[in-house]
N, C-alpha and C. Protein backbone atom coordinates (compact mmCIF):
# COMPACT_ATOMS: atom_id res chain seq x y z
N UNK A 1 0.58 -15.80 -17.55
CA UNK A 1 0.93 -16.35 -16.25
C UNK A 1 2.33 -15.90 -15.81
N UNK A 2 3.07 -15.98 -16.81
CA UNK A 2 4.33 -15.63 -16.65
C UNK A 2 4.78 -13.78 -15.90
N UNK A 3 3.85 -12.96 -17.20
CA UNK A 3 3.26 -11.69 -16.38
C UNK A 3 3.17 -11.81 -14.64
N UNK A 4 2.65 -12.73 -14.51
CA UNK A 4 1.84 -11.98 -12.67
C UNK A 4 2.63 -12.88 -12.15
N UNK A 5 3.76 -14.02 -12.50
CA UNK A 5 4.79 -14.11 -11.41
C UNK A 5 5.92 -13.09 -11.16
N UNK A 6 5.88 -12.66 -12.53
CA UNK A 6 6.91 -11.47 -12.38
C UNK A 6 6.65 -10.28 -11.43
N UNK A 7 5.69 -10.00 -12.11
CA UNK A 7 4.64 -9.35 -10.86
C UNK A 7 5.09 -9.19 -9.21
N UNK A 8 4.67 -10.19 -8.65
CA UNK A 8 4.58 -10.93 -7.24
C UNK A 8 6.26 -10.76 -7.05
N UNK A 9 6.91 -10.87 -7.96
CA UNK A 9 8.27 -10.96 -7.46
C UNK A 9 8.69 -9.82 -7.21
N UNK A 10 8.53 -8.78 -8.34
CA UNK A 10 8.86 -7.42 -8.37
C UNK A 10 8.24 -6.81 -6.56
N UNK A 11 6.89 -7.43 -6.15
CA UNK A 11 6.04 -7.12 -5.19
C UNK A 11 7.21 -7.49 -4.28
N UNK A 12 7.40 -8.75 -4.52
CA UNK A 12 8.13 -9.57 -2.92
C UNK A 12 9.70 -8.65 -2.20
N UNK A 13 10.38 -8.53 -4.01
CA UNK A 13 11.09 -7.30 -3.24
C UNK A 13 11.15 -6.38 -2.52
N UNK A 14 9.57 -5.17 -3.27
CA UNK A 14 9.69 -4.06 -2.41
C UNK A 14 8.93 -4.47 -0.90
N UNK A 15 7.98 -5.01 -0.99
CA UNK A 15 7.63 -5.47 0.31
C UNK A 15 8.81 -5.81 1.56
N UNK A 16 10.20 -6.46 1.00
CA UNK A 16 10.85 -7.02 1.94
C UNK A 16 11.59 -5.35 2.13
N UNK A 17 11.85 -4.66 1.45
CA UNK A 17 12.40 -3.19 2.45
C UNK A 17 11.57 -2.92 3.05
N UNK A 18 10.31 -2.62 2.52
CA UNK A 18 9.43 -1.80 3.46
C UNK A 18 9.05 -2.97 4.52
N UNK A 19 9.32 -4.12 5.08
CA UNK A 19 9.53 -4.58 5.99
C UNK A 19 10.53 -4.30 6.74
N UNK A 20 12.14 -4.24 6.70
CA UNK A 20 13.09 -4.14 6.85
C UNK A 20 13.01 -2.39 6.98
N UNK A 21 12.48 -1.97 6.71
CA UNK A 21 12.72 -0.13 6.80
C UNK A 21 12.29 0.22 8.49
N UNK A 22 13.56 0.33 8.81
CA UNK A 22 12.92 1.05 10.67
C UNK A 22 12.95 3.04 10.49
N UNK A 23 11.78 3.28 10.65
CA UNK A 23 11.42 4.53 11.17
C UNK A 23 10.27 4.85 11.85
N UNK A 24 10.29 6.45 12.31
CA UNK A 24 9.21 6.43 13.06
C UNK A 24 7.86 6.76 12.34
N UNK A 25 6.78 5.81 12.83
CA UNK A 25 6.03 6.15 12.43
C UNK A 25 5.64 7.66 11.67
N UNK A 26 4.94 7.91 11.14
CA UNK A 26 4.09 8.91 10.51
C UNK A 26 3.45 9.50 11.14
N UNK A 27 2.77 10.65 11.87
CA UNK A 27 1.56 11.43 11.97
C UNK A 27 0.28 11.14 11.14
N UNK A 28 -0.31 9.84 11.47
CA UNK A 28 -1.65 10.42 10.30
C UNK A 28 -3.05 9.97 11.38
N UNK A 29 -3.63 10.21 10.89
CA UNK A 29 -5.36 10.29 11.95
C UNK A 29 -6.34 9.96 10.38
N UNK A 30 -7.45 9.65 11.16
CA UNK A 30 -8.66 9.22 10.67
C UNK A 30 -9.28 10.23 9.79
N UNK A 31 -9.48 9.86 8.80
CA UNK A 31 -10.16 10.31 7.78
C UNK A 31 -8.79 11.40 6.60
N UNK A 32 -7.97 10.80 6.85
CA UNK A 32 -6.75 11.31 5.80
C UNK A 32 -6.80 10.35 4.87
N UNK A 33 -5.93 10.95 3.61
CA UNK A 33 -6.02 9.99 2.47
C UNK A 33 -4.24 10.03 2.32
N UNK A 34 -3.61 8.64 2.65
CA UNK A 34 -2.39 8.55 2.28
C UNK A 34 -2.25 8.09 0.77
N UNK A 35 -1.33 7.68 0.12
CA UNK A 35 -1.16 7.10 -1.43
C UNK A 35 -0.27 5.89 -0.20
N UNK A 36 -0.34 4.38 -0.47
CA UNK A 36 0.23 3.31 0.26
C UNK A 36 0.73 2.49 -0.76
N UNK A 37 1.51 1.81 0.09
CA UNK A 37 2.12 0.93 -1.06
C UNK A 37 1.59 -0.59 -0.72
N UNK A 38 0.53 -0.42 -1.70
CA UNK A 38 -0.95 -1.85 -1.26
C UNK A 38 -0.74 -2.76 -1.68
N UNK A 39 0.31 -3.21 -2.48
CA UNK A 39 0.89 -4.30 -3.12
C UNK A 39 0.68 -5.19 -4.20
N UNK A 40 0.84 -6.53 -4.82
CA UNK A 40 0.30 -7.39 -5.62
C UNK A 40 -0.36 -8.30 -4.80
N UNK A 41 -2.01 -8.37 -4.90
CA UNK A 41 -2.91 -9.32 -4.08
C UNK A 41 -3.52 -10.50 -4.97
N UNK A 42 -4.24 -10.81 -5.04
CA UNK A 42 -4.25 -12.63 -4.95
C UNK A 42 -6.05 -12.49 -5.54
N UNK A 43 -6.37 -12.81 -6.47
CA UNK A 43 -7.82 -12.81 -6.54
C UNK A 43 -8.62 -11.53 -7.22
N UNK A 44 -9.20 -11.15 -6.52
CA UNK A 44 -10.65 -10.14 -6.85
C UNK A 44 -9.91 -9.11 -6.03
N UNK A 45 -8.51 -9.84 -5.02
CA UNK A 45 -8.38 -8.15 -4.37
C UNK A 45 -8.06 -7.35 -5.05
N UNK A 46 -7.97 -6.36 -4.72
CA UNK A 46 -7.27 -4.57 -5.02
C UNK A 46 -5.67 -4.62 -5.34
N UNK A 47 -5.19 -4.47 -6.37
CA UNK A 47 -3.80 -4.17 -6.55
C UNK A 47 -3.47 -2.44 -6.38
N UNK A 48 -1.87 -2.81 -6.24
CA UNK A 48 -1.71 -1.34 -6.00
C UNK A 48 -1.01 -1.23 -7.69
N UNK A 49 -0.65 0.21 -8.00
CA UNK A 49 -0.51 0.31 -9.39
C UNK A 49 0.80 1.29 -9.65
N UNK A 50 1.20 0.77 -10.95
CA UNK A 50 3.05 1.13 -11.14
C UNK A 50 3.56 0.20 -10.44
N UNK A 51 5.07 0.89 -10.49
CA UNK A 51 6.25 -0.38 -10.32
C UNK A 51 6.62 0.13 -8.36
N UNK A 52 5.56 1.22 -7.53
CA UNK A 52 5.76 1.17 -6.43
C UNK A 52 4.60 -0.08 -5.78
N UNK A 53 3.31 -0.15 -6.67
CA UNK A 53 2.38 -0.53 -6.79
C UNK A 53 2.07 0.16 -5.30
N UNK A 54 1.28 1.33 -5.40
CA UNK A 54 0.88 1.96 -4.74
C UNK A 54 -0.94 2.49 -4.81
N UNK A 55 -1.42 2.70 -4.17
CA UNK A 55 -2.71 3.25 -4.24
C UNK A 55 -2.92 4.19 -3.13
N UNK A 56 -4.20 4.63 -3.20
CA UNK A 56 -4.58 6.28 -2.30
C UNK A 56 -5.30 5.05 -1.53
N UNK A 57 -5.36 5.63 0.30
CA UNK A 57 -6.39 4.96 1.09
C UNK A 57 -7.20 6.11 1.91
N UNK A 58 -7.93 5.60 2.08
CA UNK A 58 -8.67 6.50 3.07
C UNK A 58 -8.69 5.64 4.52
N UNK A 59 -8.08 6.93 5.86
CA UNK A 59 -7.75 6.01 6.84
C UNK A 59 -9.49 6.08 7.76
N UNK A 60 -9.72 4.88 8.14
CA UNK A 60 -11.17 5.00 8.70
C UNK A 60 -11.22 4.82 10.29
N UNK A 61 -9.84 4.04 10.78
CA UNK A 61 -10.04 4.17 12.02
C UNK A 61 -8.60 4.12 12.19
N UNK A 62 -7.93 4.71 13.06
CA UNK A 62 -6.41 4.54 13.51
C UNK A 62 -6.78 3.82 14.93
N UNK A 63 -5.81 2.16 15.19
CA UNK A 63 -5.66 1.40 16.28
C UNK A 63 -4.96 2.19 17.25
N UNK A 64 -3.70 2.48 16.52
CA UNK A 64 -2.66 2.70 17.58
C UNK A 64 -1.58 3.95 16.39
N UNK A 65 -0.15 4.03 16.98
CA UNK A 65 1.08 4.71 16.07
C UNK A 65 1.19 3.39 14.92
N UNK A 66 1.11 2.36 15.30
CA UNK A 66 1.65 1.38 14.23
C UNK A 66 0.51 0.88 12.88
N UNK A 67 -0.92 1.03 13.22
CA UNK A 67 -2.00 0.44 12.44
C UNK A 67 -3.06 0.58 12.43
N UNK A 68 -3.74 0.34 11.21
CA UNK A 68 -4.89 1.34 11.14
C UNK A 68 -6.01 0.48 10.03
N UNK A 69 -7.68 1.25 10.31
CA UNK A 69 -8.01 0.31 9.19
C UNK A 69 -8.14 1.09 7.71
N UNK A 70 -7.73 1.00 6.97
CA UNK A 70 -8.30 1.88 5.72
C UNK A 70 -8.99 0.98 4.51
N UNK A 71 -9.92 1.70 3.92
CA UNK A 71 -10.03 1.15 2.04
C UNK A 71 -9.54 2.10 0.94
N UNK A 72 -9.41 1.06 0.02
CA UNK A 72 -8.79 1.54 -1.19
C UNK A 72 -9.41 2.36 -1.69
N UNK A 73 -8.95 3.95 -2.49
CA UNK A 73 -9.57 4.27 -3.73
C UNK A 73 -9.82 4.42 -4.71
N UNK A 74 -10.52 4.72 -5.82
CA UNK A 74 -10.52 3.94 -7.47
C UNK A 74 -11.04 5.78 -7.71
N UNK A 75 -10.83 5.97 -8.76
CA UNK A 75 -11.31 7.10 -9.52
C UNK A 75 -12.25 6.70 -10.15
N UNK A 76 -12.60 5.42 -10.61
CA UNK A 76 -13.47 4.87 -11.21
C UNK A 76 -15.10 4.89 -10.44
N UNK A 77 -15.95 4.98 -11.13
CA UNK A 77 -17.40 5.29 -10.44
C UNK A 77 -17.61 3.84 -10.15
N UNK A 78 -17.69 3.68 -9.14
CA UNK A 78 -18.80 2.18 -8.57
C UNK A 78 -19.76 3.15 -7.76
N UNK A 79 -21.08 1.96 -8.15
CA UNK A 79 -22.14 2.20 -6.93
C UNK A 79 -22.72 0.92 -6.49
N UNK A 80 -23.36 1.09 -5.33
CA UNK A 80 -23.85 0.11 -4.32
C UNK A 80 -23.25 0.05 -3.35
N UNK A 81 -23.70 -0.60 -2.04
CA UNK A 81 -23.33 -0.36 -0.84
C UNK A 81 -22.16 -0.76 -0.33
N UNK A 82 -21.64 -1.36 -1.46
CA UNK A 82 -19.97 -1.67 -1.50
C UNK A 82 -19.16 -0.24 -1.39
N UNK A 83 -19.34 0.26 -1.96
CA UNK A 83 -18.47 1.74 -2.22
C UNK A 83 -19.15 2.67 -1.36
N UNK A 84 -18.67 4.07 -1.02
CA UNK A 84 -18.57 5.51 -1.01
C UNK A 84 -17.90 6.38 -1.99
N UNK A 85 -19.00 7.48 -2.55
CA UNK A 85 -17.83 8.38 -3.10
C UNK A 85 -18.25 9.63 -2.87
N UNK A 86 -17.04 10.03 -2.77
CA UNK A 86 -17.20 11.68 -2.45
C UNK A 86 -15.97 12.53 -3.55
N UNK A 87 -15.94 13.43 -2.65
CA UNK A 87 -14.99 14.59 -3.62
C UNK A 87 -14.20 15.26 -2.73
N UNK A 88 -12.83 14.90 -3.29
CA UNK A 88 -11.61 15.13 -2.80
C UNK A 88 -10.64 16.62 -3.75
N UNK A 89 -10.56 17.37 -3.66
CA UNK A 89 -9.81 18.48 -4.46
C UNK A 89 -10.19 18.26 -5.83
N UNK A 90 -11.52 18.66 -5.94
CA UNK A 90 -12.47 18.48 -7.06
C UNK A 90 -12.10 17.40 -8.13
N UNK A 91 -11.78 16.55 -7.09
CA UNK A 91 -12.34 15.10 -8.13
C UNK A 91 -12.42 14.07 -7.26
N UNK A 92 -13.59 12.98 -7.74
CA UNK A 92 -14.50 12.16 -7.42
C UNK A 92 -13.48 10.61 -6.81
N UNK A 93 -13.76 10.36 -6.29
CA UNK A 93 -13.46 9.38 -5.77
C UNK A 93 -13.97 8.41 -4.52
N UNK A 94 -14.02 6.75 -5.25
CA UNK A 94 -14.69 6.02 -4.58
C UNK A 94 -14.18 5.32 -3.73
N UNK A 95 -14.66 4.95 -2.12
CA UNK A 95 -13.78 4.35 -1.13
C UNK A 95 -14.21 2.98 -1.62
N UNK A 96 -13.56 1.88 -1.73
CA UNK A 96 -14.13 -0.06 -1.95
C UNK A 96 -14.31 -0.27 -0.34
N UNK A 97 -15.51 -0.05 0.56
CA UNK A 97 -15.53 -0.66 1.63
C UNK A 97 -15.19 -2.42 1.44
N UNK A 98 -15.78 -2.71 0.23
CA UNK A 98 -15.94 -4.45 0.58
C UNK A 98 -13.97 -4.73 0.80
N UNK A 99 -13.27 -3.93 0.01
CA UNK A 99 -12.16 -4.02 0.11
C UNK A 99 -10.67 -3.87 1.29
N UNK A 100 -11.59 -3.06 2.35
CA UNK A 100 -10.81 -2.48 3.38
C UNK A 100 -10.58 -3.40 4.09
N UNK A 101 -9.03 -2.84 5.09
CA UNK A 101 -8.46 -4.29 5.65
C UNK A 101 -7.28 -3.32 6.28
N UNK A 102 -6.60 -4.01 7.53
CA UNK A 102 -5.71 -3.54 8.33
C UNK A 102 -4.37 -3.30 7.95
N UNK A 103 -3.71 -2.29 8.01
CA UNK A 103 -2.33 -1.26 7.20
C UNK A 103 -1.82 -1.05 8.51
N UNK A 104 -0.14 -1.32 8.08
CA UNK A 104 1.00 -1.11 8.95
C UNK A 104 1.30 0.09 8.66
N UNK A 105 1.66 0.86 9.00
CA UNK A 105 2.34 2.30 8.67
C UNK A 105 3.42 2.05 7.99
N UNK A 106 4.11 0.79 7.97
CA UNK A 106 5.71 1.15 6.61
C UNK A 106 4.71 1.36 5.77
N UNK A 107 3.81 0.70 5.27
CA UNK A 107 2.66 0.97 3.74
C UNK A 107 2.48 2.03 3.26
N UNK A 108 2.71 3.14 4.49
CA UNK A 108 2.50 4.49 4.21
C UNK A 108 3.11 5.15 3.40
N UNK A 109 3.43 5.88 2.16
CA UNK A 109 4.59 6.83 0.88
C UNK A 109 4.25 7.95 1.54
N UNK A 110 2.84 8.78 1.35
CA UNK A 110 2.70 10.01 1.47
C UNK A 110 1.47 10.63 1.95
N UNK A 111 1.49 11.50 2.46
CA UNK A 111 -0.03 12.27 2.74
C UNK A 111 -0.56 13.25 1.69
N UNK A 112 -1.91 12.55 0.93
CA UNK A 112 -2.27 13.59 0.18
C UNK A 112 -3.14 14.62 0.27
N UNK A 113 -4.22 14.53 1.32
CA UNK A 113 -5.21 15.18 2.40
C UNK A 113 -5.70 14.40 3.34
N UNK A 114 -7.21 15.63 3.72
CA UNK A 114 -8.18 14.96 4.73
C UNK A 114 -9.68 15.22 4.00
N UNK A 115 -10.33 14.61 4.09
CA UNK A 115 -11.74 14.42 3.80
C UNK A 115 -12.67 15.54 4.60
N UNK A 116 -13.62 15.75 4.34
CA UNK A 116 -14.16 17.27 5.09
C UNK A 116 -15.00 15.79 6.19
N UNK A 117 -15.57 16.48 7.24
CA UNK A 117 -16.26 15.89 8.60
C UNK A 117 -17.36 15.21 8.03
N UNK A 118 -17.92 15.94 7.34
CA UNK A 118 -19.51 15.15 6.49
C UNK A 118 -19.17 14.12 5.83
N UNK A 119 -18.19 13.87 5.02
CA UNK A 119 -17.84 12.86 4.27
C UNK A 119 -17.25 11.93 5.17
N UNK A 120 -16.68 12.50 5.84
CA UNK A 120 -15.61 10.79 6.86
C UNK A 120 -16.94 10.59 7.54
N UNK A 121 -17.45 11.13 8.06
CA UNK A 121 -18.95 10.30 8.78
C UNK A 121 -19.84 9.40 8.13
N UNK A 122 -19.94 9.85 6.62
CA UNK A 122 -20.44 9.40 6.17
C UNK A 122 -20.49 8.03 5.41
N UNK A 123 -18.75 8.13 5.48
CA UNK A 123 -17.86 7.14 5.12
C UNK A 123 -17.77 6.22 6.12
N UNK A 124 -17.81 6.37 7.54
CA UNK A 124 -17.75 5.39 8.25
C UNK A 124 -18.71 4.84 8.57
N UNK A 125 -20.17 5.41 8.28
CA UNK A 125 -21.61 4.76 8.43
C UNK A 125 -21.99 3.93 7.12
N UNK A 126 -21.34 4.24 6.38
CA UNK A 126 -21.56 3.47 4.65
C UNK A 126 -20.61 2.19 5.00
N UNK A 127 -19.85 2.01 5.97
CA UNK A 127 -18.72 0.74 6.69
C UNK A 127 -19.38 0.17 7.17
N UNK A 128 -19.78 0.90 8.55
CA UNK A 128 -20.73 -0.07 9.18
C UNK A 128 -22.01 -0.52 8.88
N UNK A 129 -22.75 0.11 8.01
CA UNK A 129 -24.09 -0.27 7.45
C UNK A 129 -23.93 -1.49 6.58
N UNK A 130 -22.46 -2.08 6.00
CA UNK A 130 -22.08 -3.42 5.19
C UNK A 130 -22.06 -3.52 5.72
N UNK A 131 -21.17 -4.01 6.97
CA UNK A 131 -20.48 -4.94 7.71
C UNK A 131 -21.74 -5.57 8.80
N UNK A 132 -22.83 -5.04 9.21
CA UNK A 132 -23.71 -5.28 9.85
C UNK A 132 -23.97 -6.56 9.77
């Protein structure tokens, strides 16, 4: 227990720069895969991992310059209609639709690609076919 308050704290810090951090947005569009800094979550959610606690997202719809929706990705194989996976610079990786949820751009670290057209389509019909 003691572990995952430490945790949350280590979280609460970096969270409060990357609140406090003014710049301009990023350049990124739909169907890129940033690495984000996804944080310490609460439950069954998705943690991000290391001491940036960061993870790869795949962006599925951009709102606006400020926010966007993406899900997390796992290297790890899941199947069922929870997930997508495809192949990113020859290796496999699964999107957690059940997991996806709305990202500020401070969240953003880095751009690591884009997904080819077949796959982001496919990725966004494997979204909406849950969410139905």
């Amino acid at each position: 227990m003691i572990a995952i308050i430490k945790r949350f704290l280590e979280w609460i810090k970096l969270k409060e720069k990357l609140h406090g951090k003014e710049h301009k947005p990023p350049l990124f569009k739909d169907g890129e895969i940033w690495w984000s800094y996804f944080g310490e979550n609460v439950g069954t959610e998705m943690n991000g991992k290391g001491d940036e606690f960061t993870r790869p997202v795949i962006i599925l719809k951009k709102y606006d310059r400020f926010s966007f929706l993406a899900a997390p990705l796992t290297t790890q194989g899941k199947e069922g209609t929870w997930y997508f996976t495809f192949t990113h610079n020859k290796k496999k990786q699964t999107a957690v639709l059940s997991q996806s949820r709305i990202i500020n751009y401070k969240r953003l670290k880095e751009r690591v690609g884009k997904i080819d057209s077949v796959d982001y389509n496919n990725v966004k019909k494997a979204f909406l076919d849950l969410h139905k």
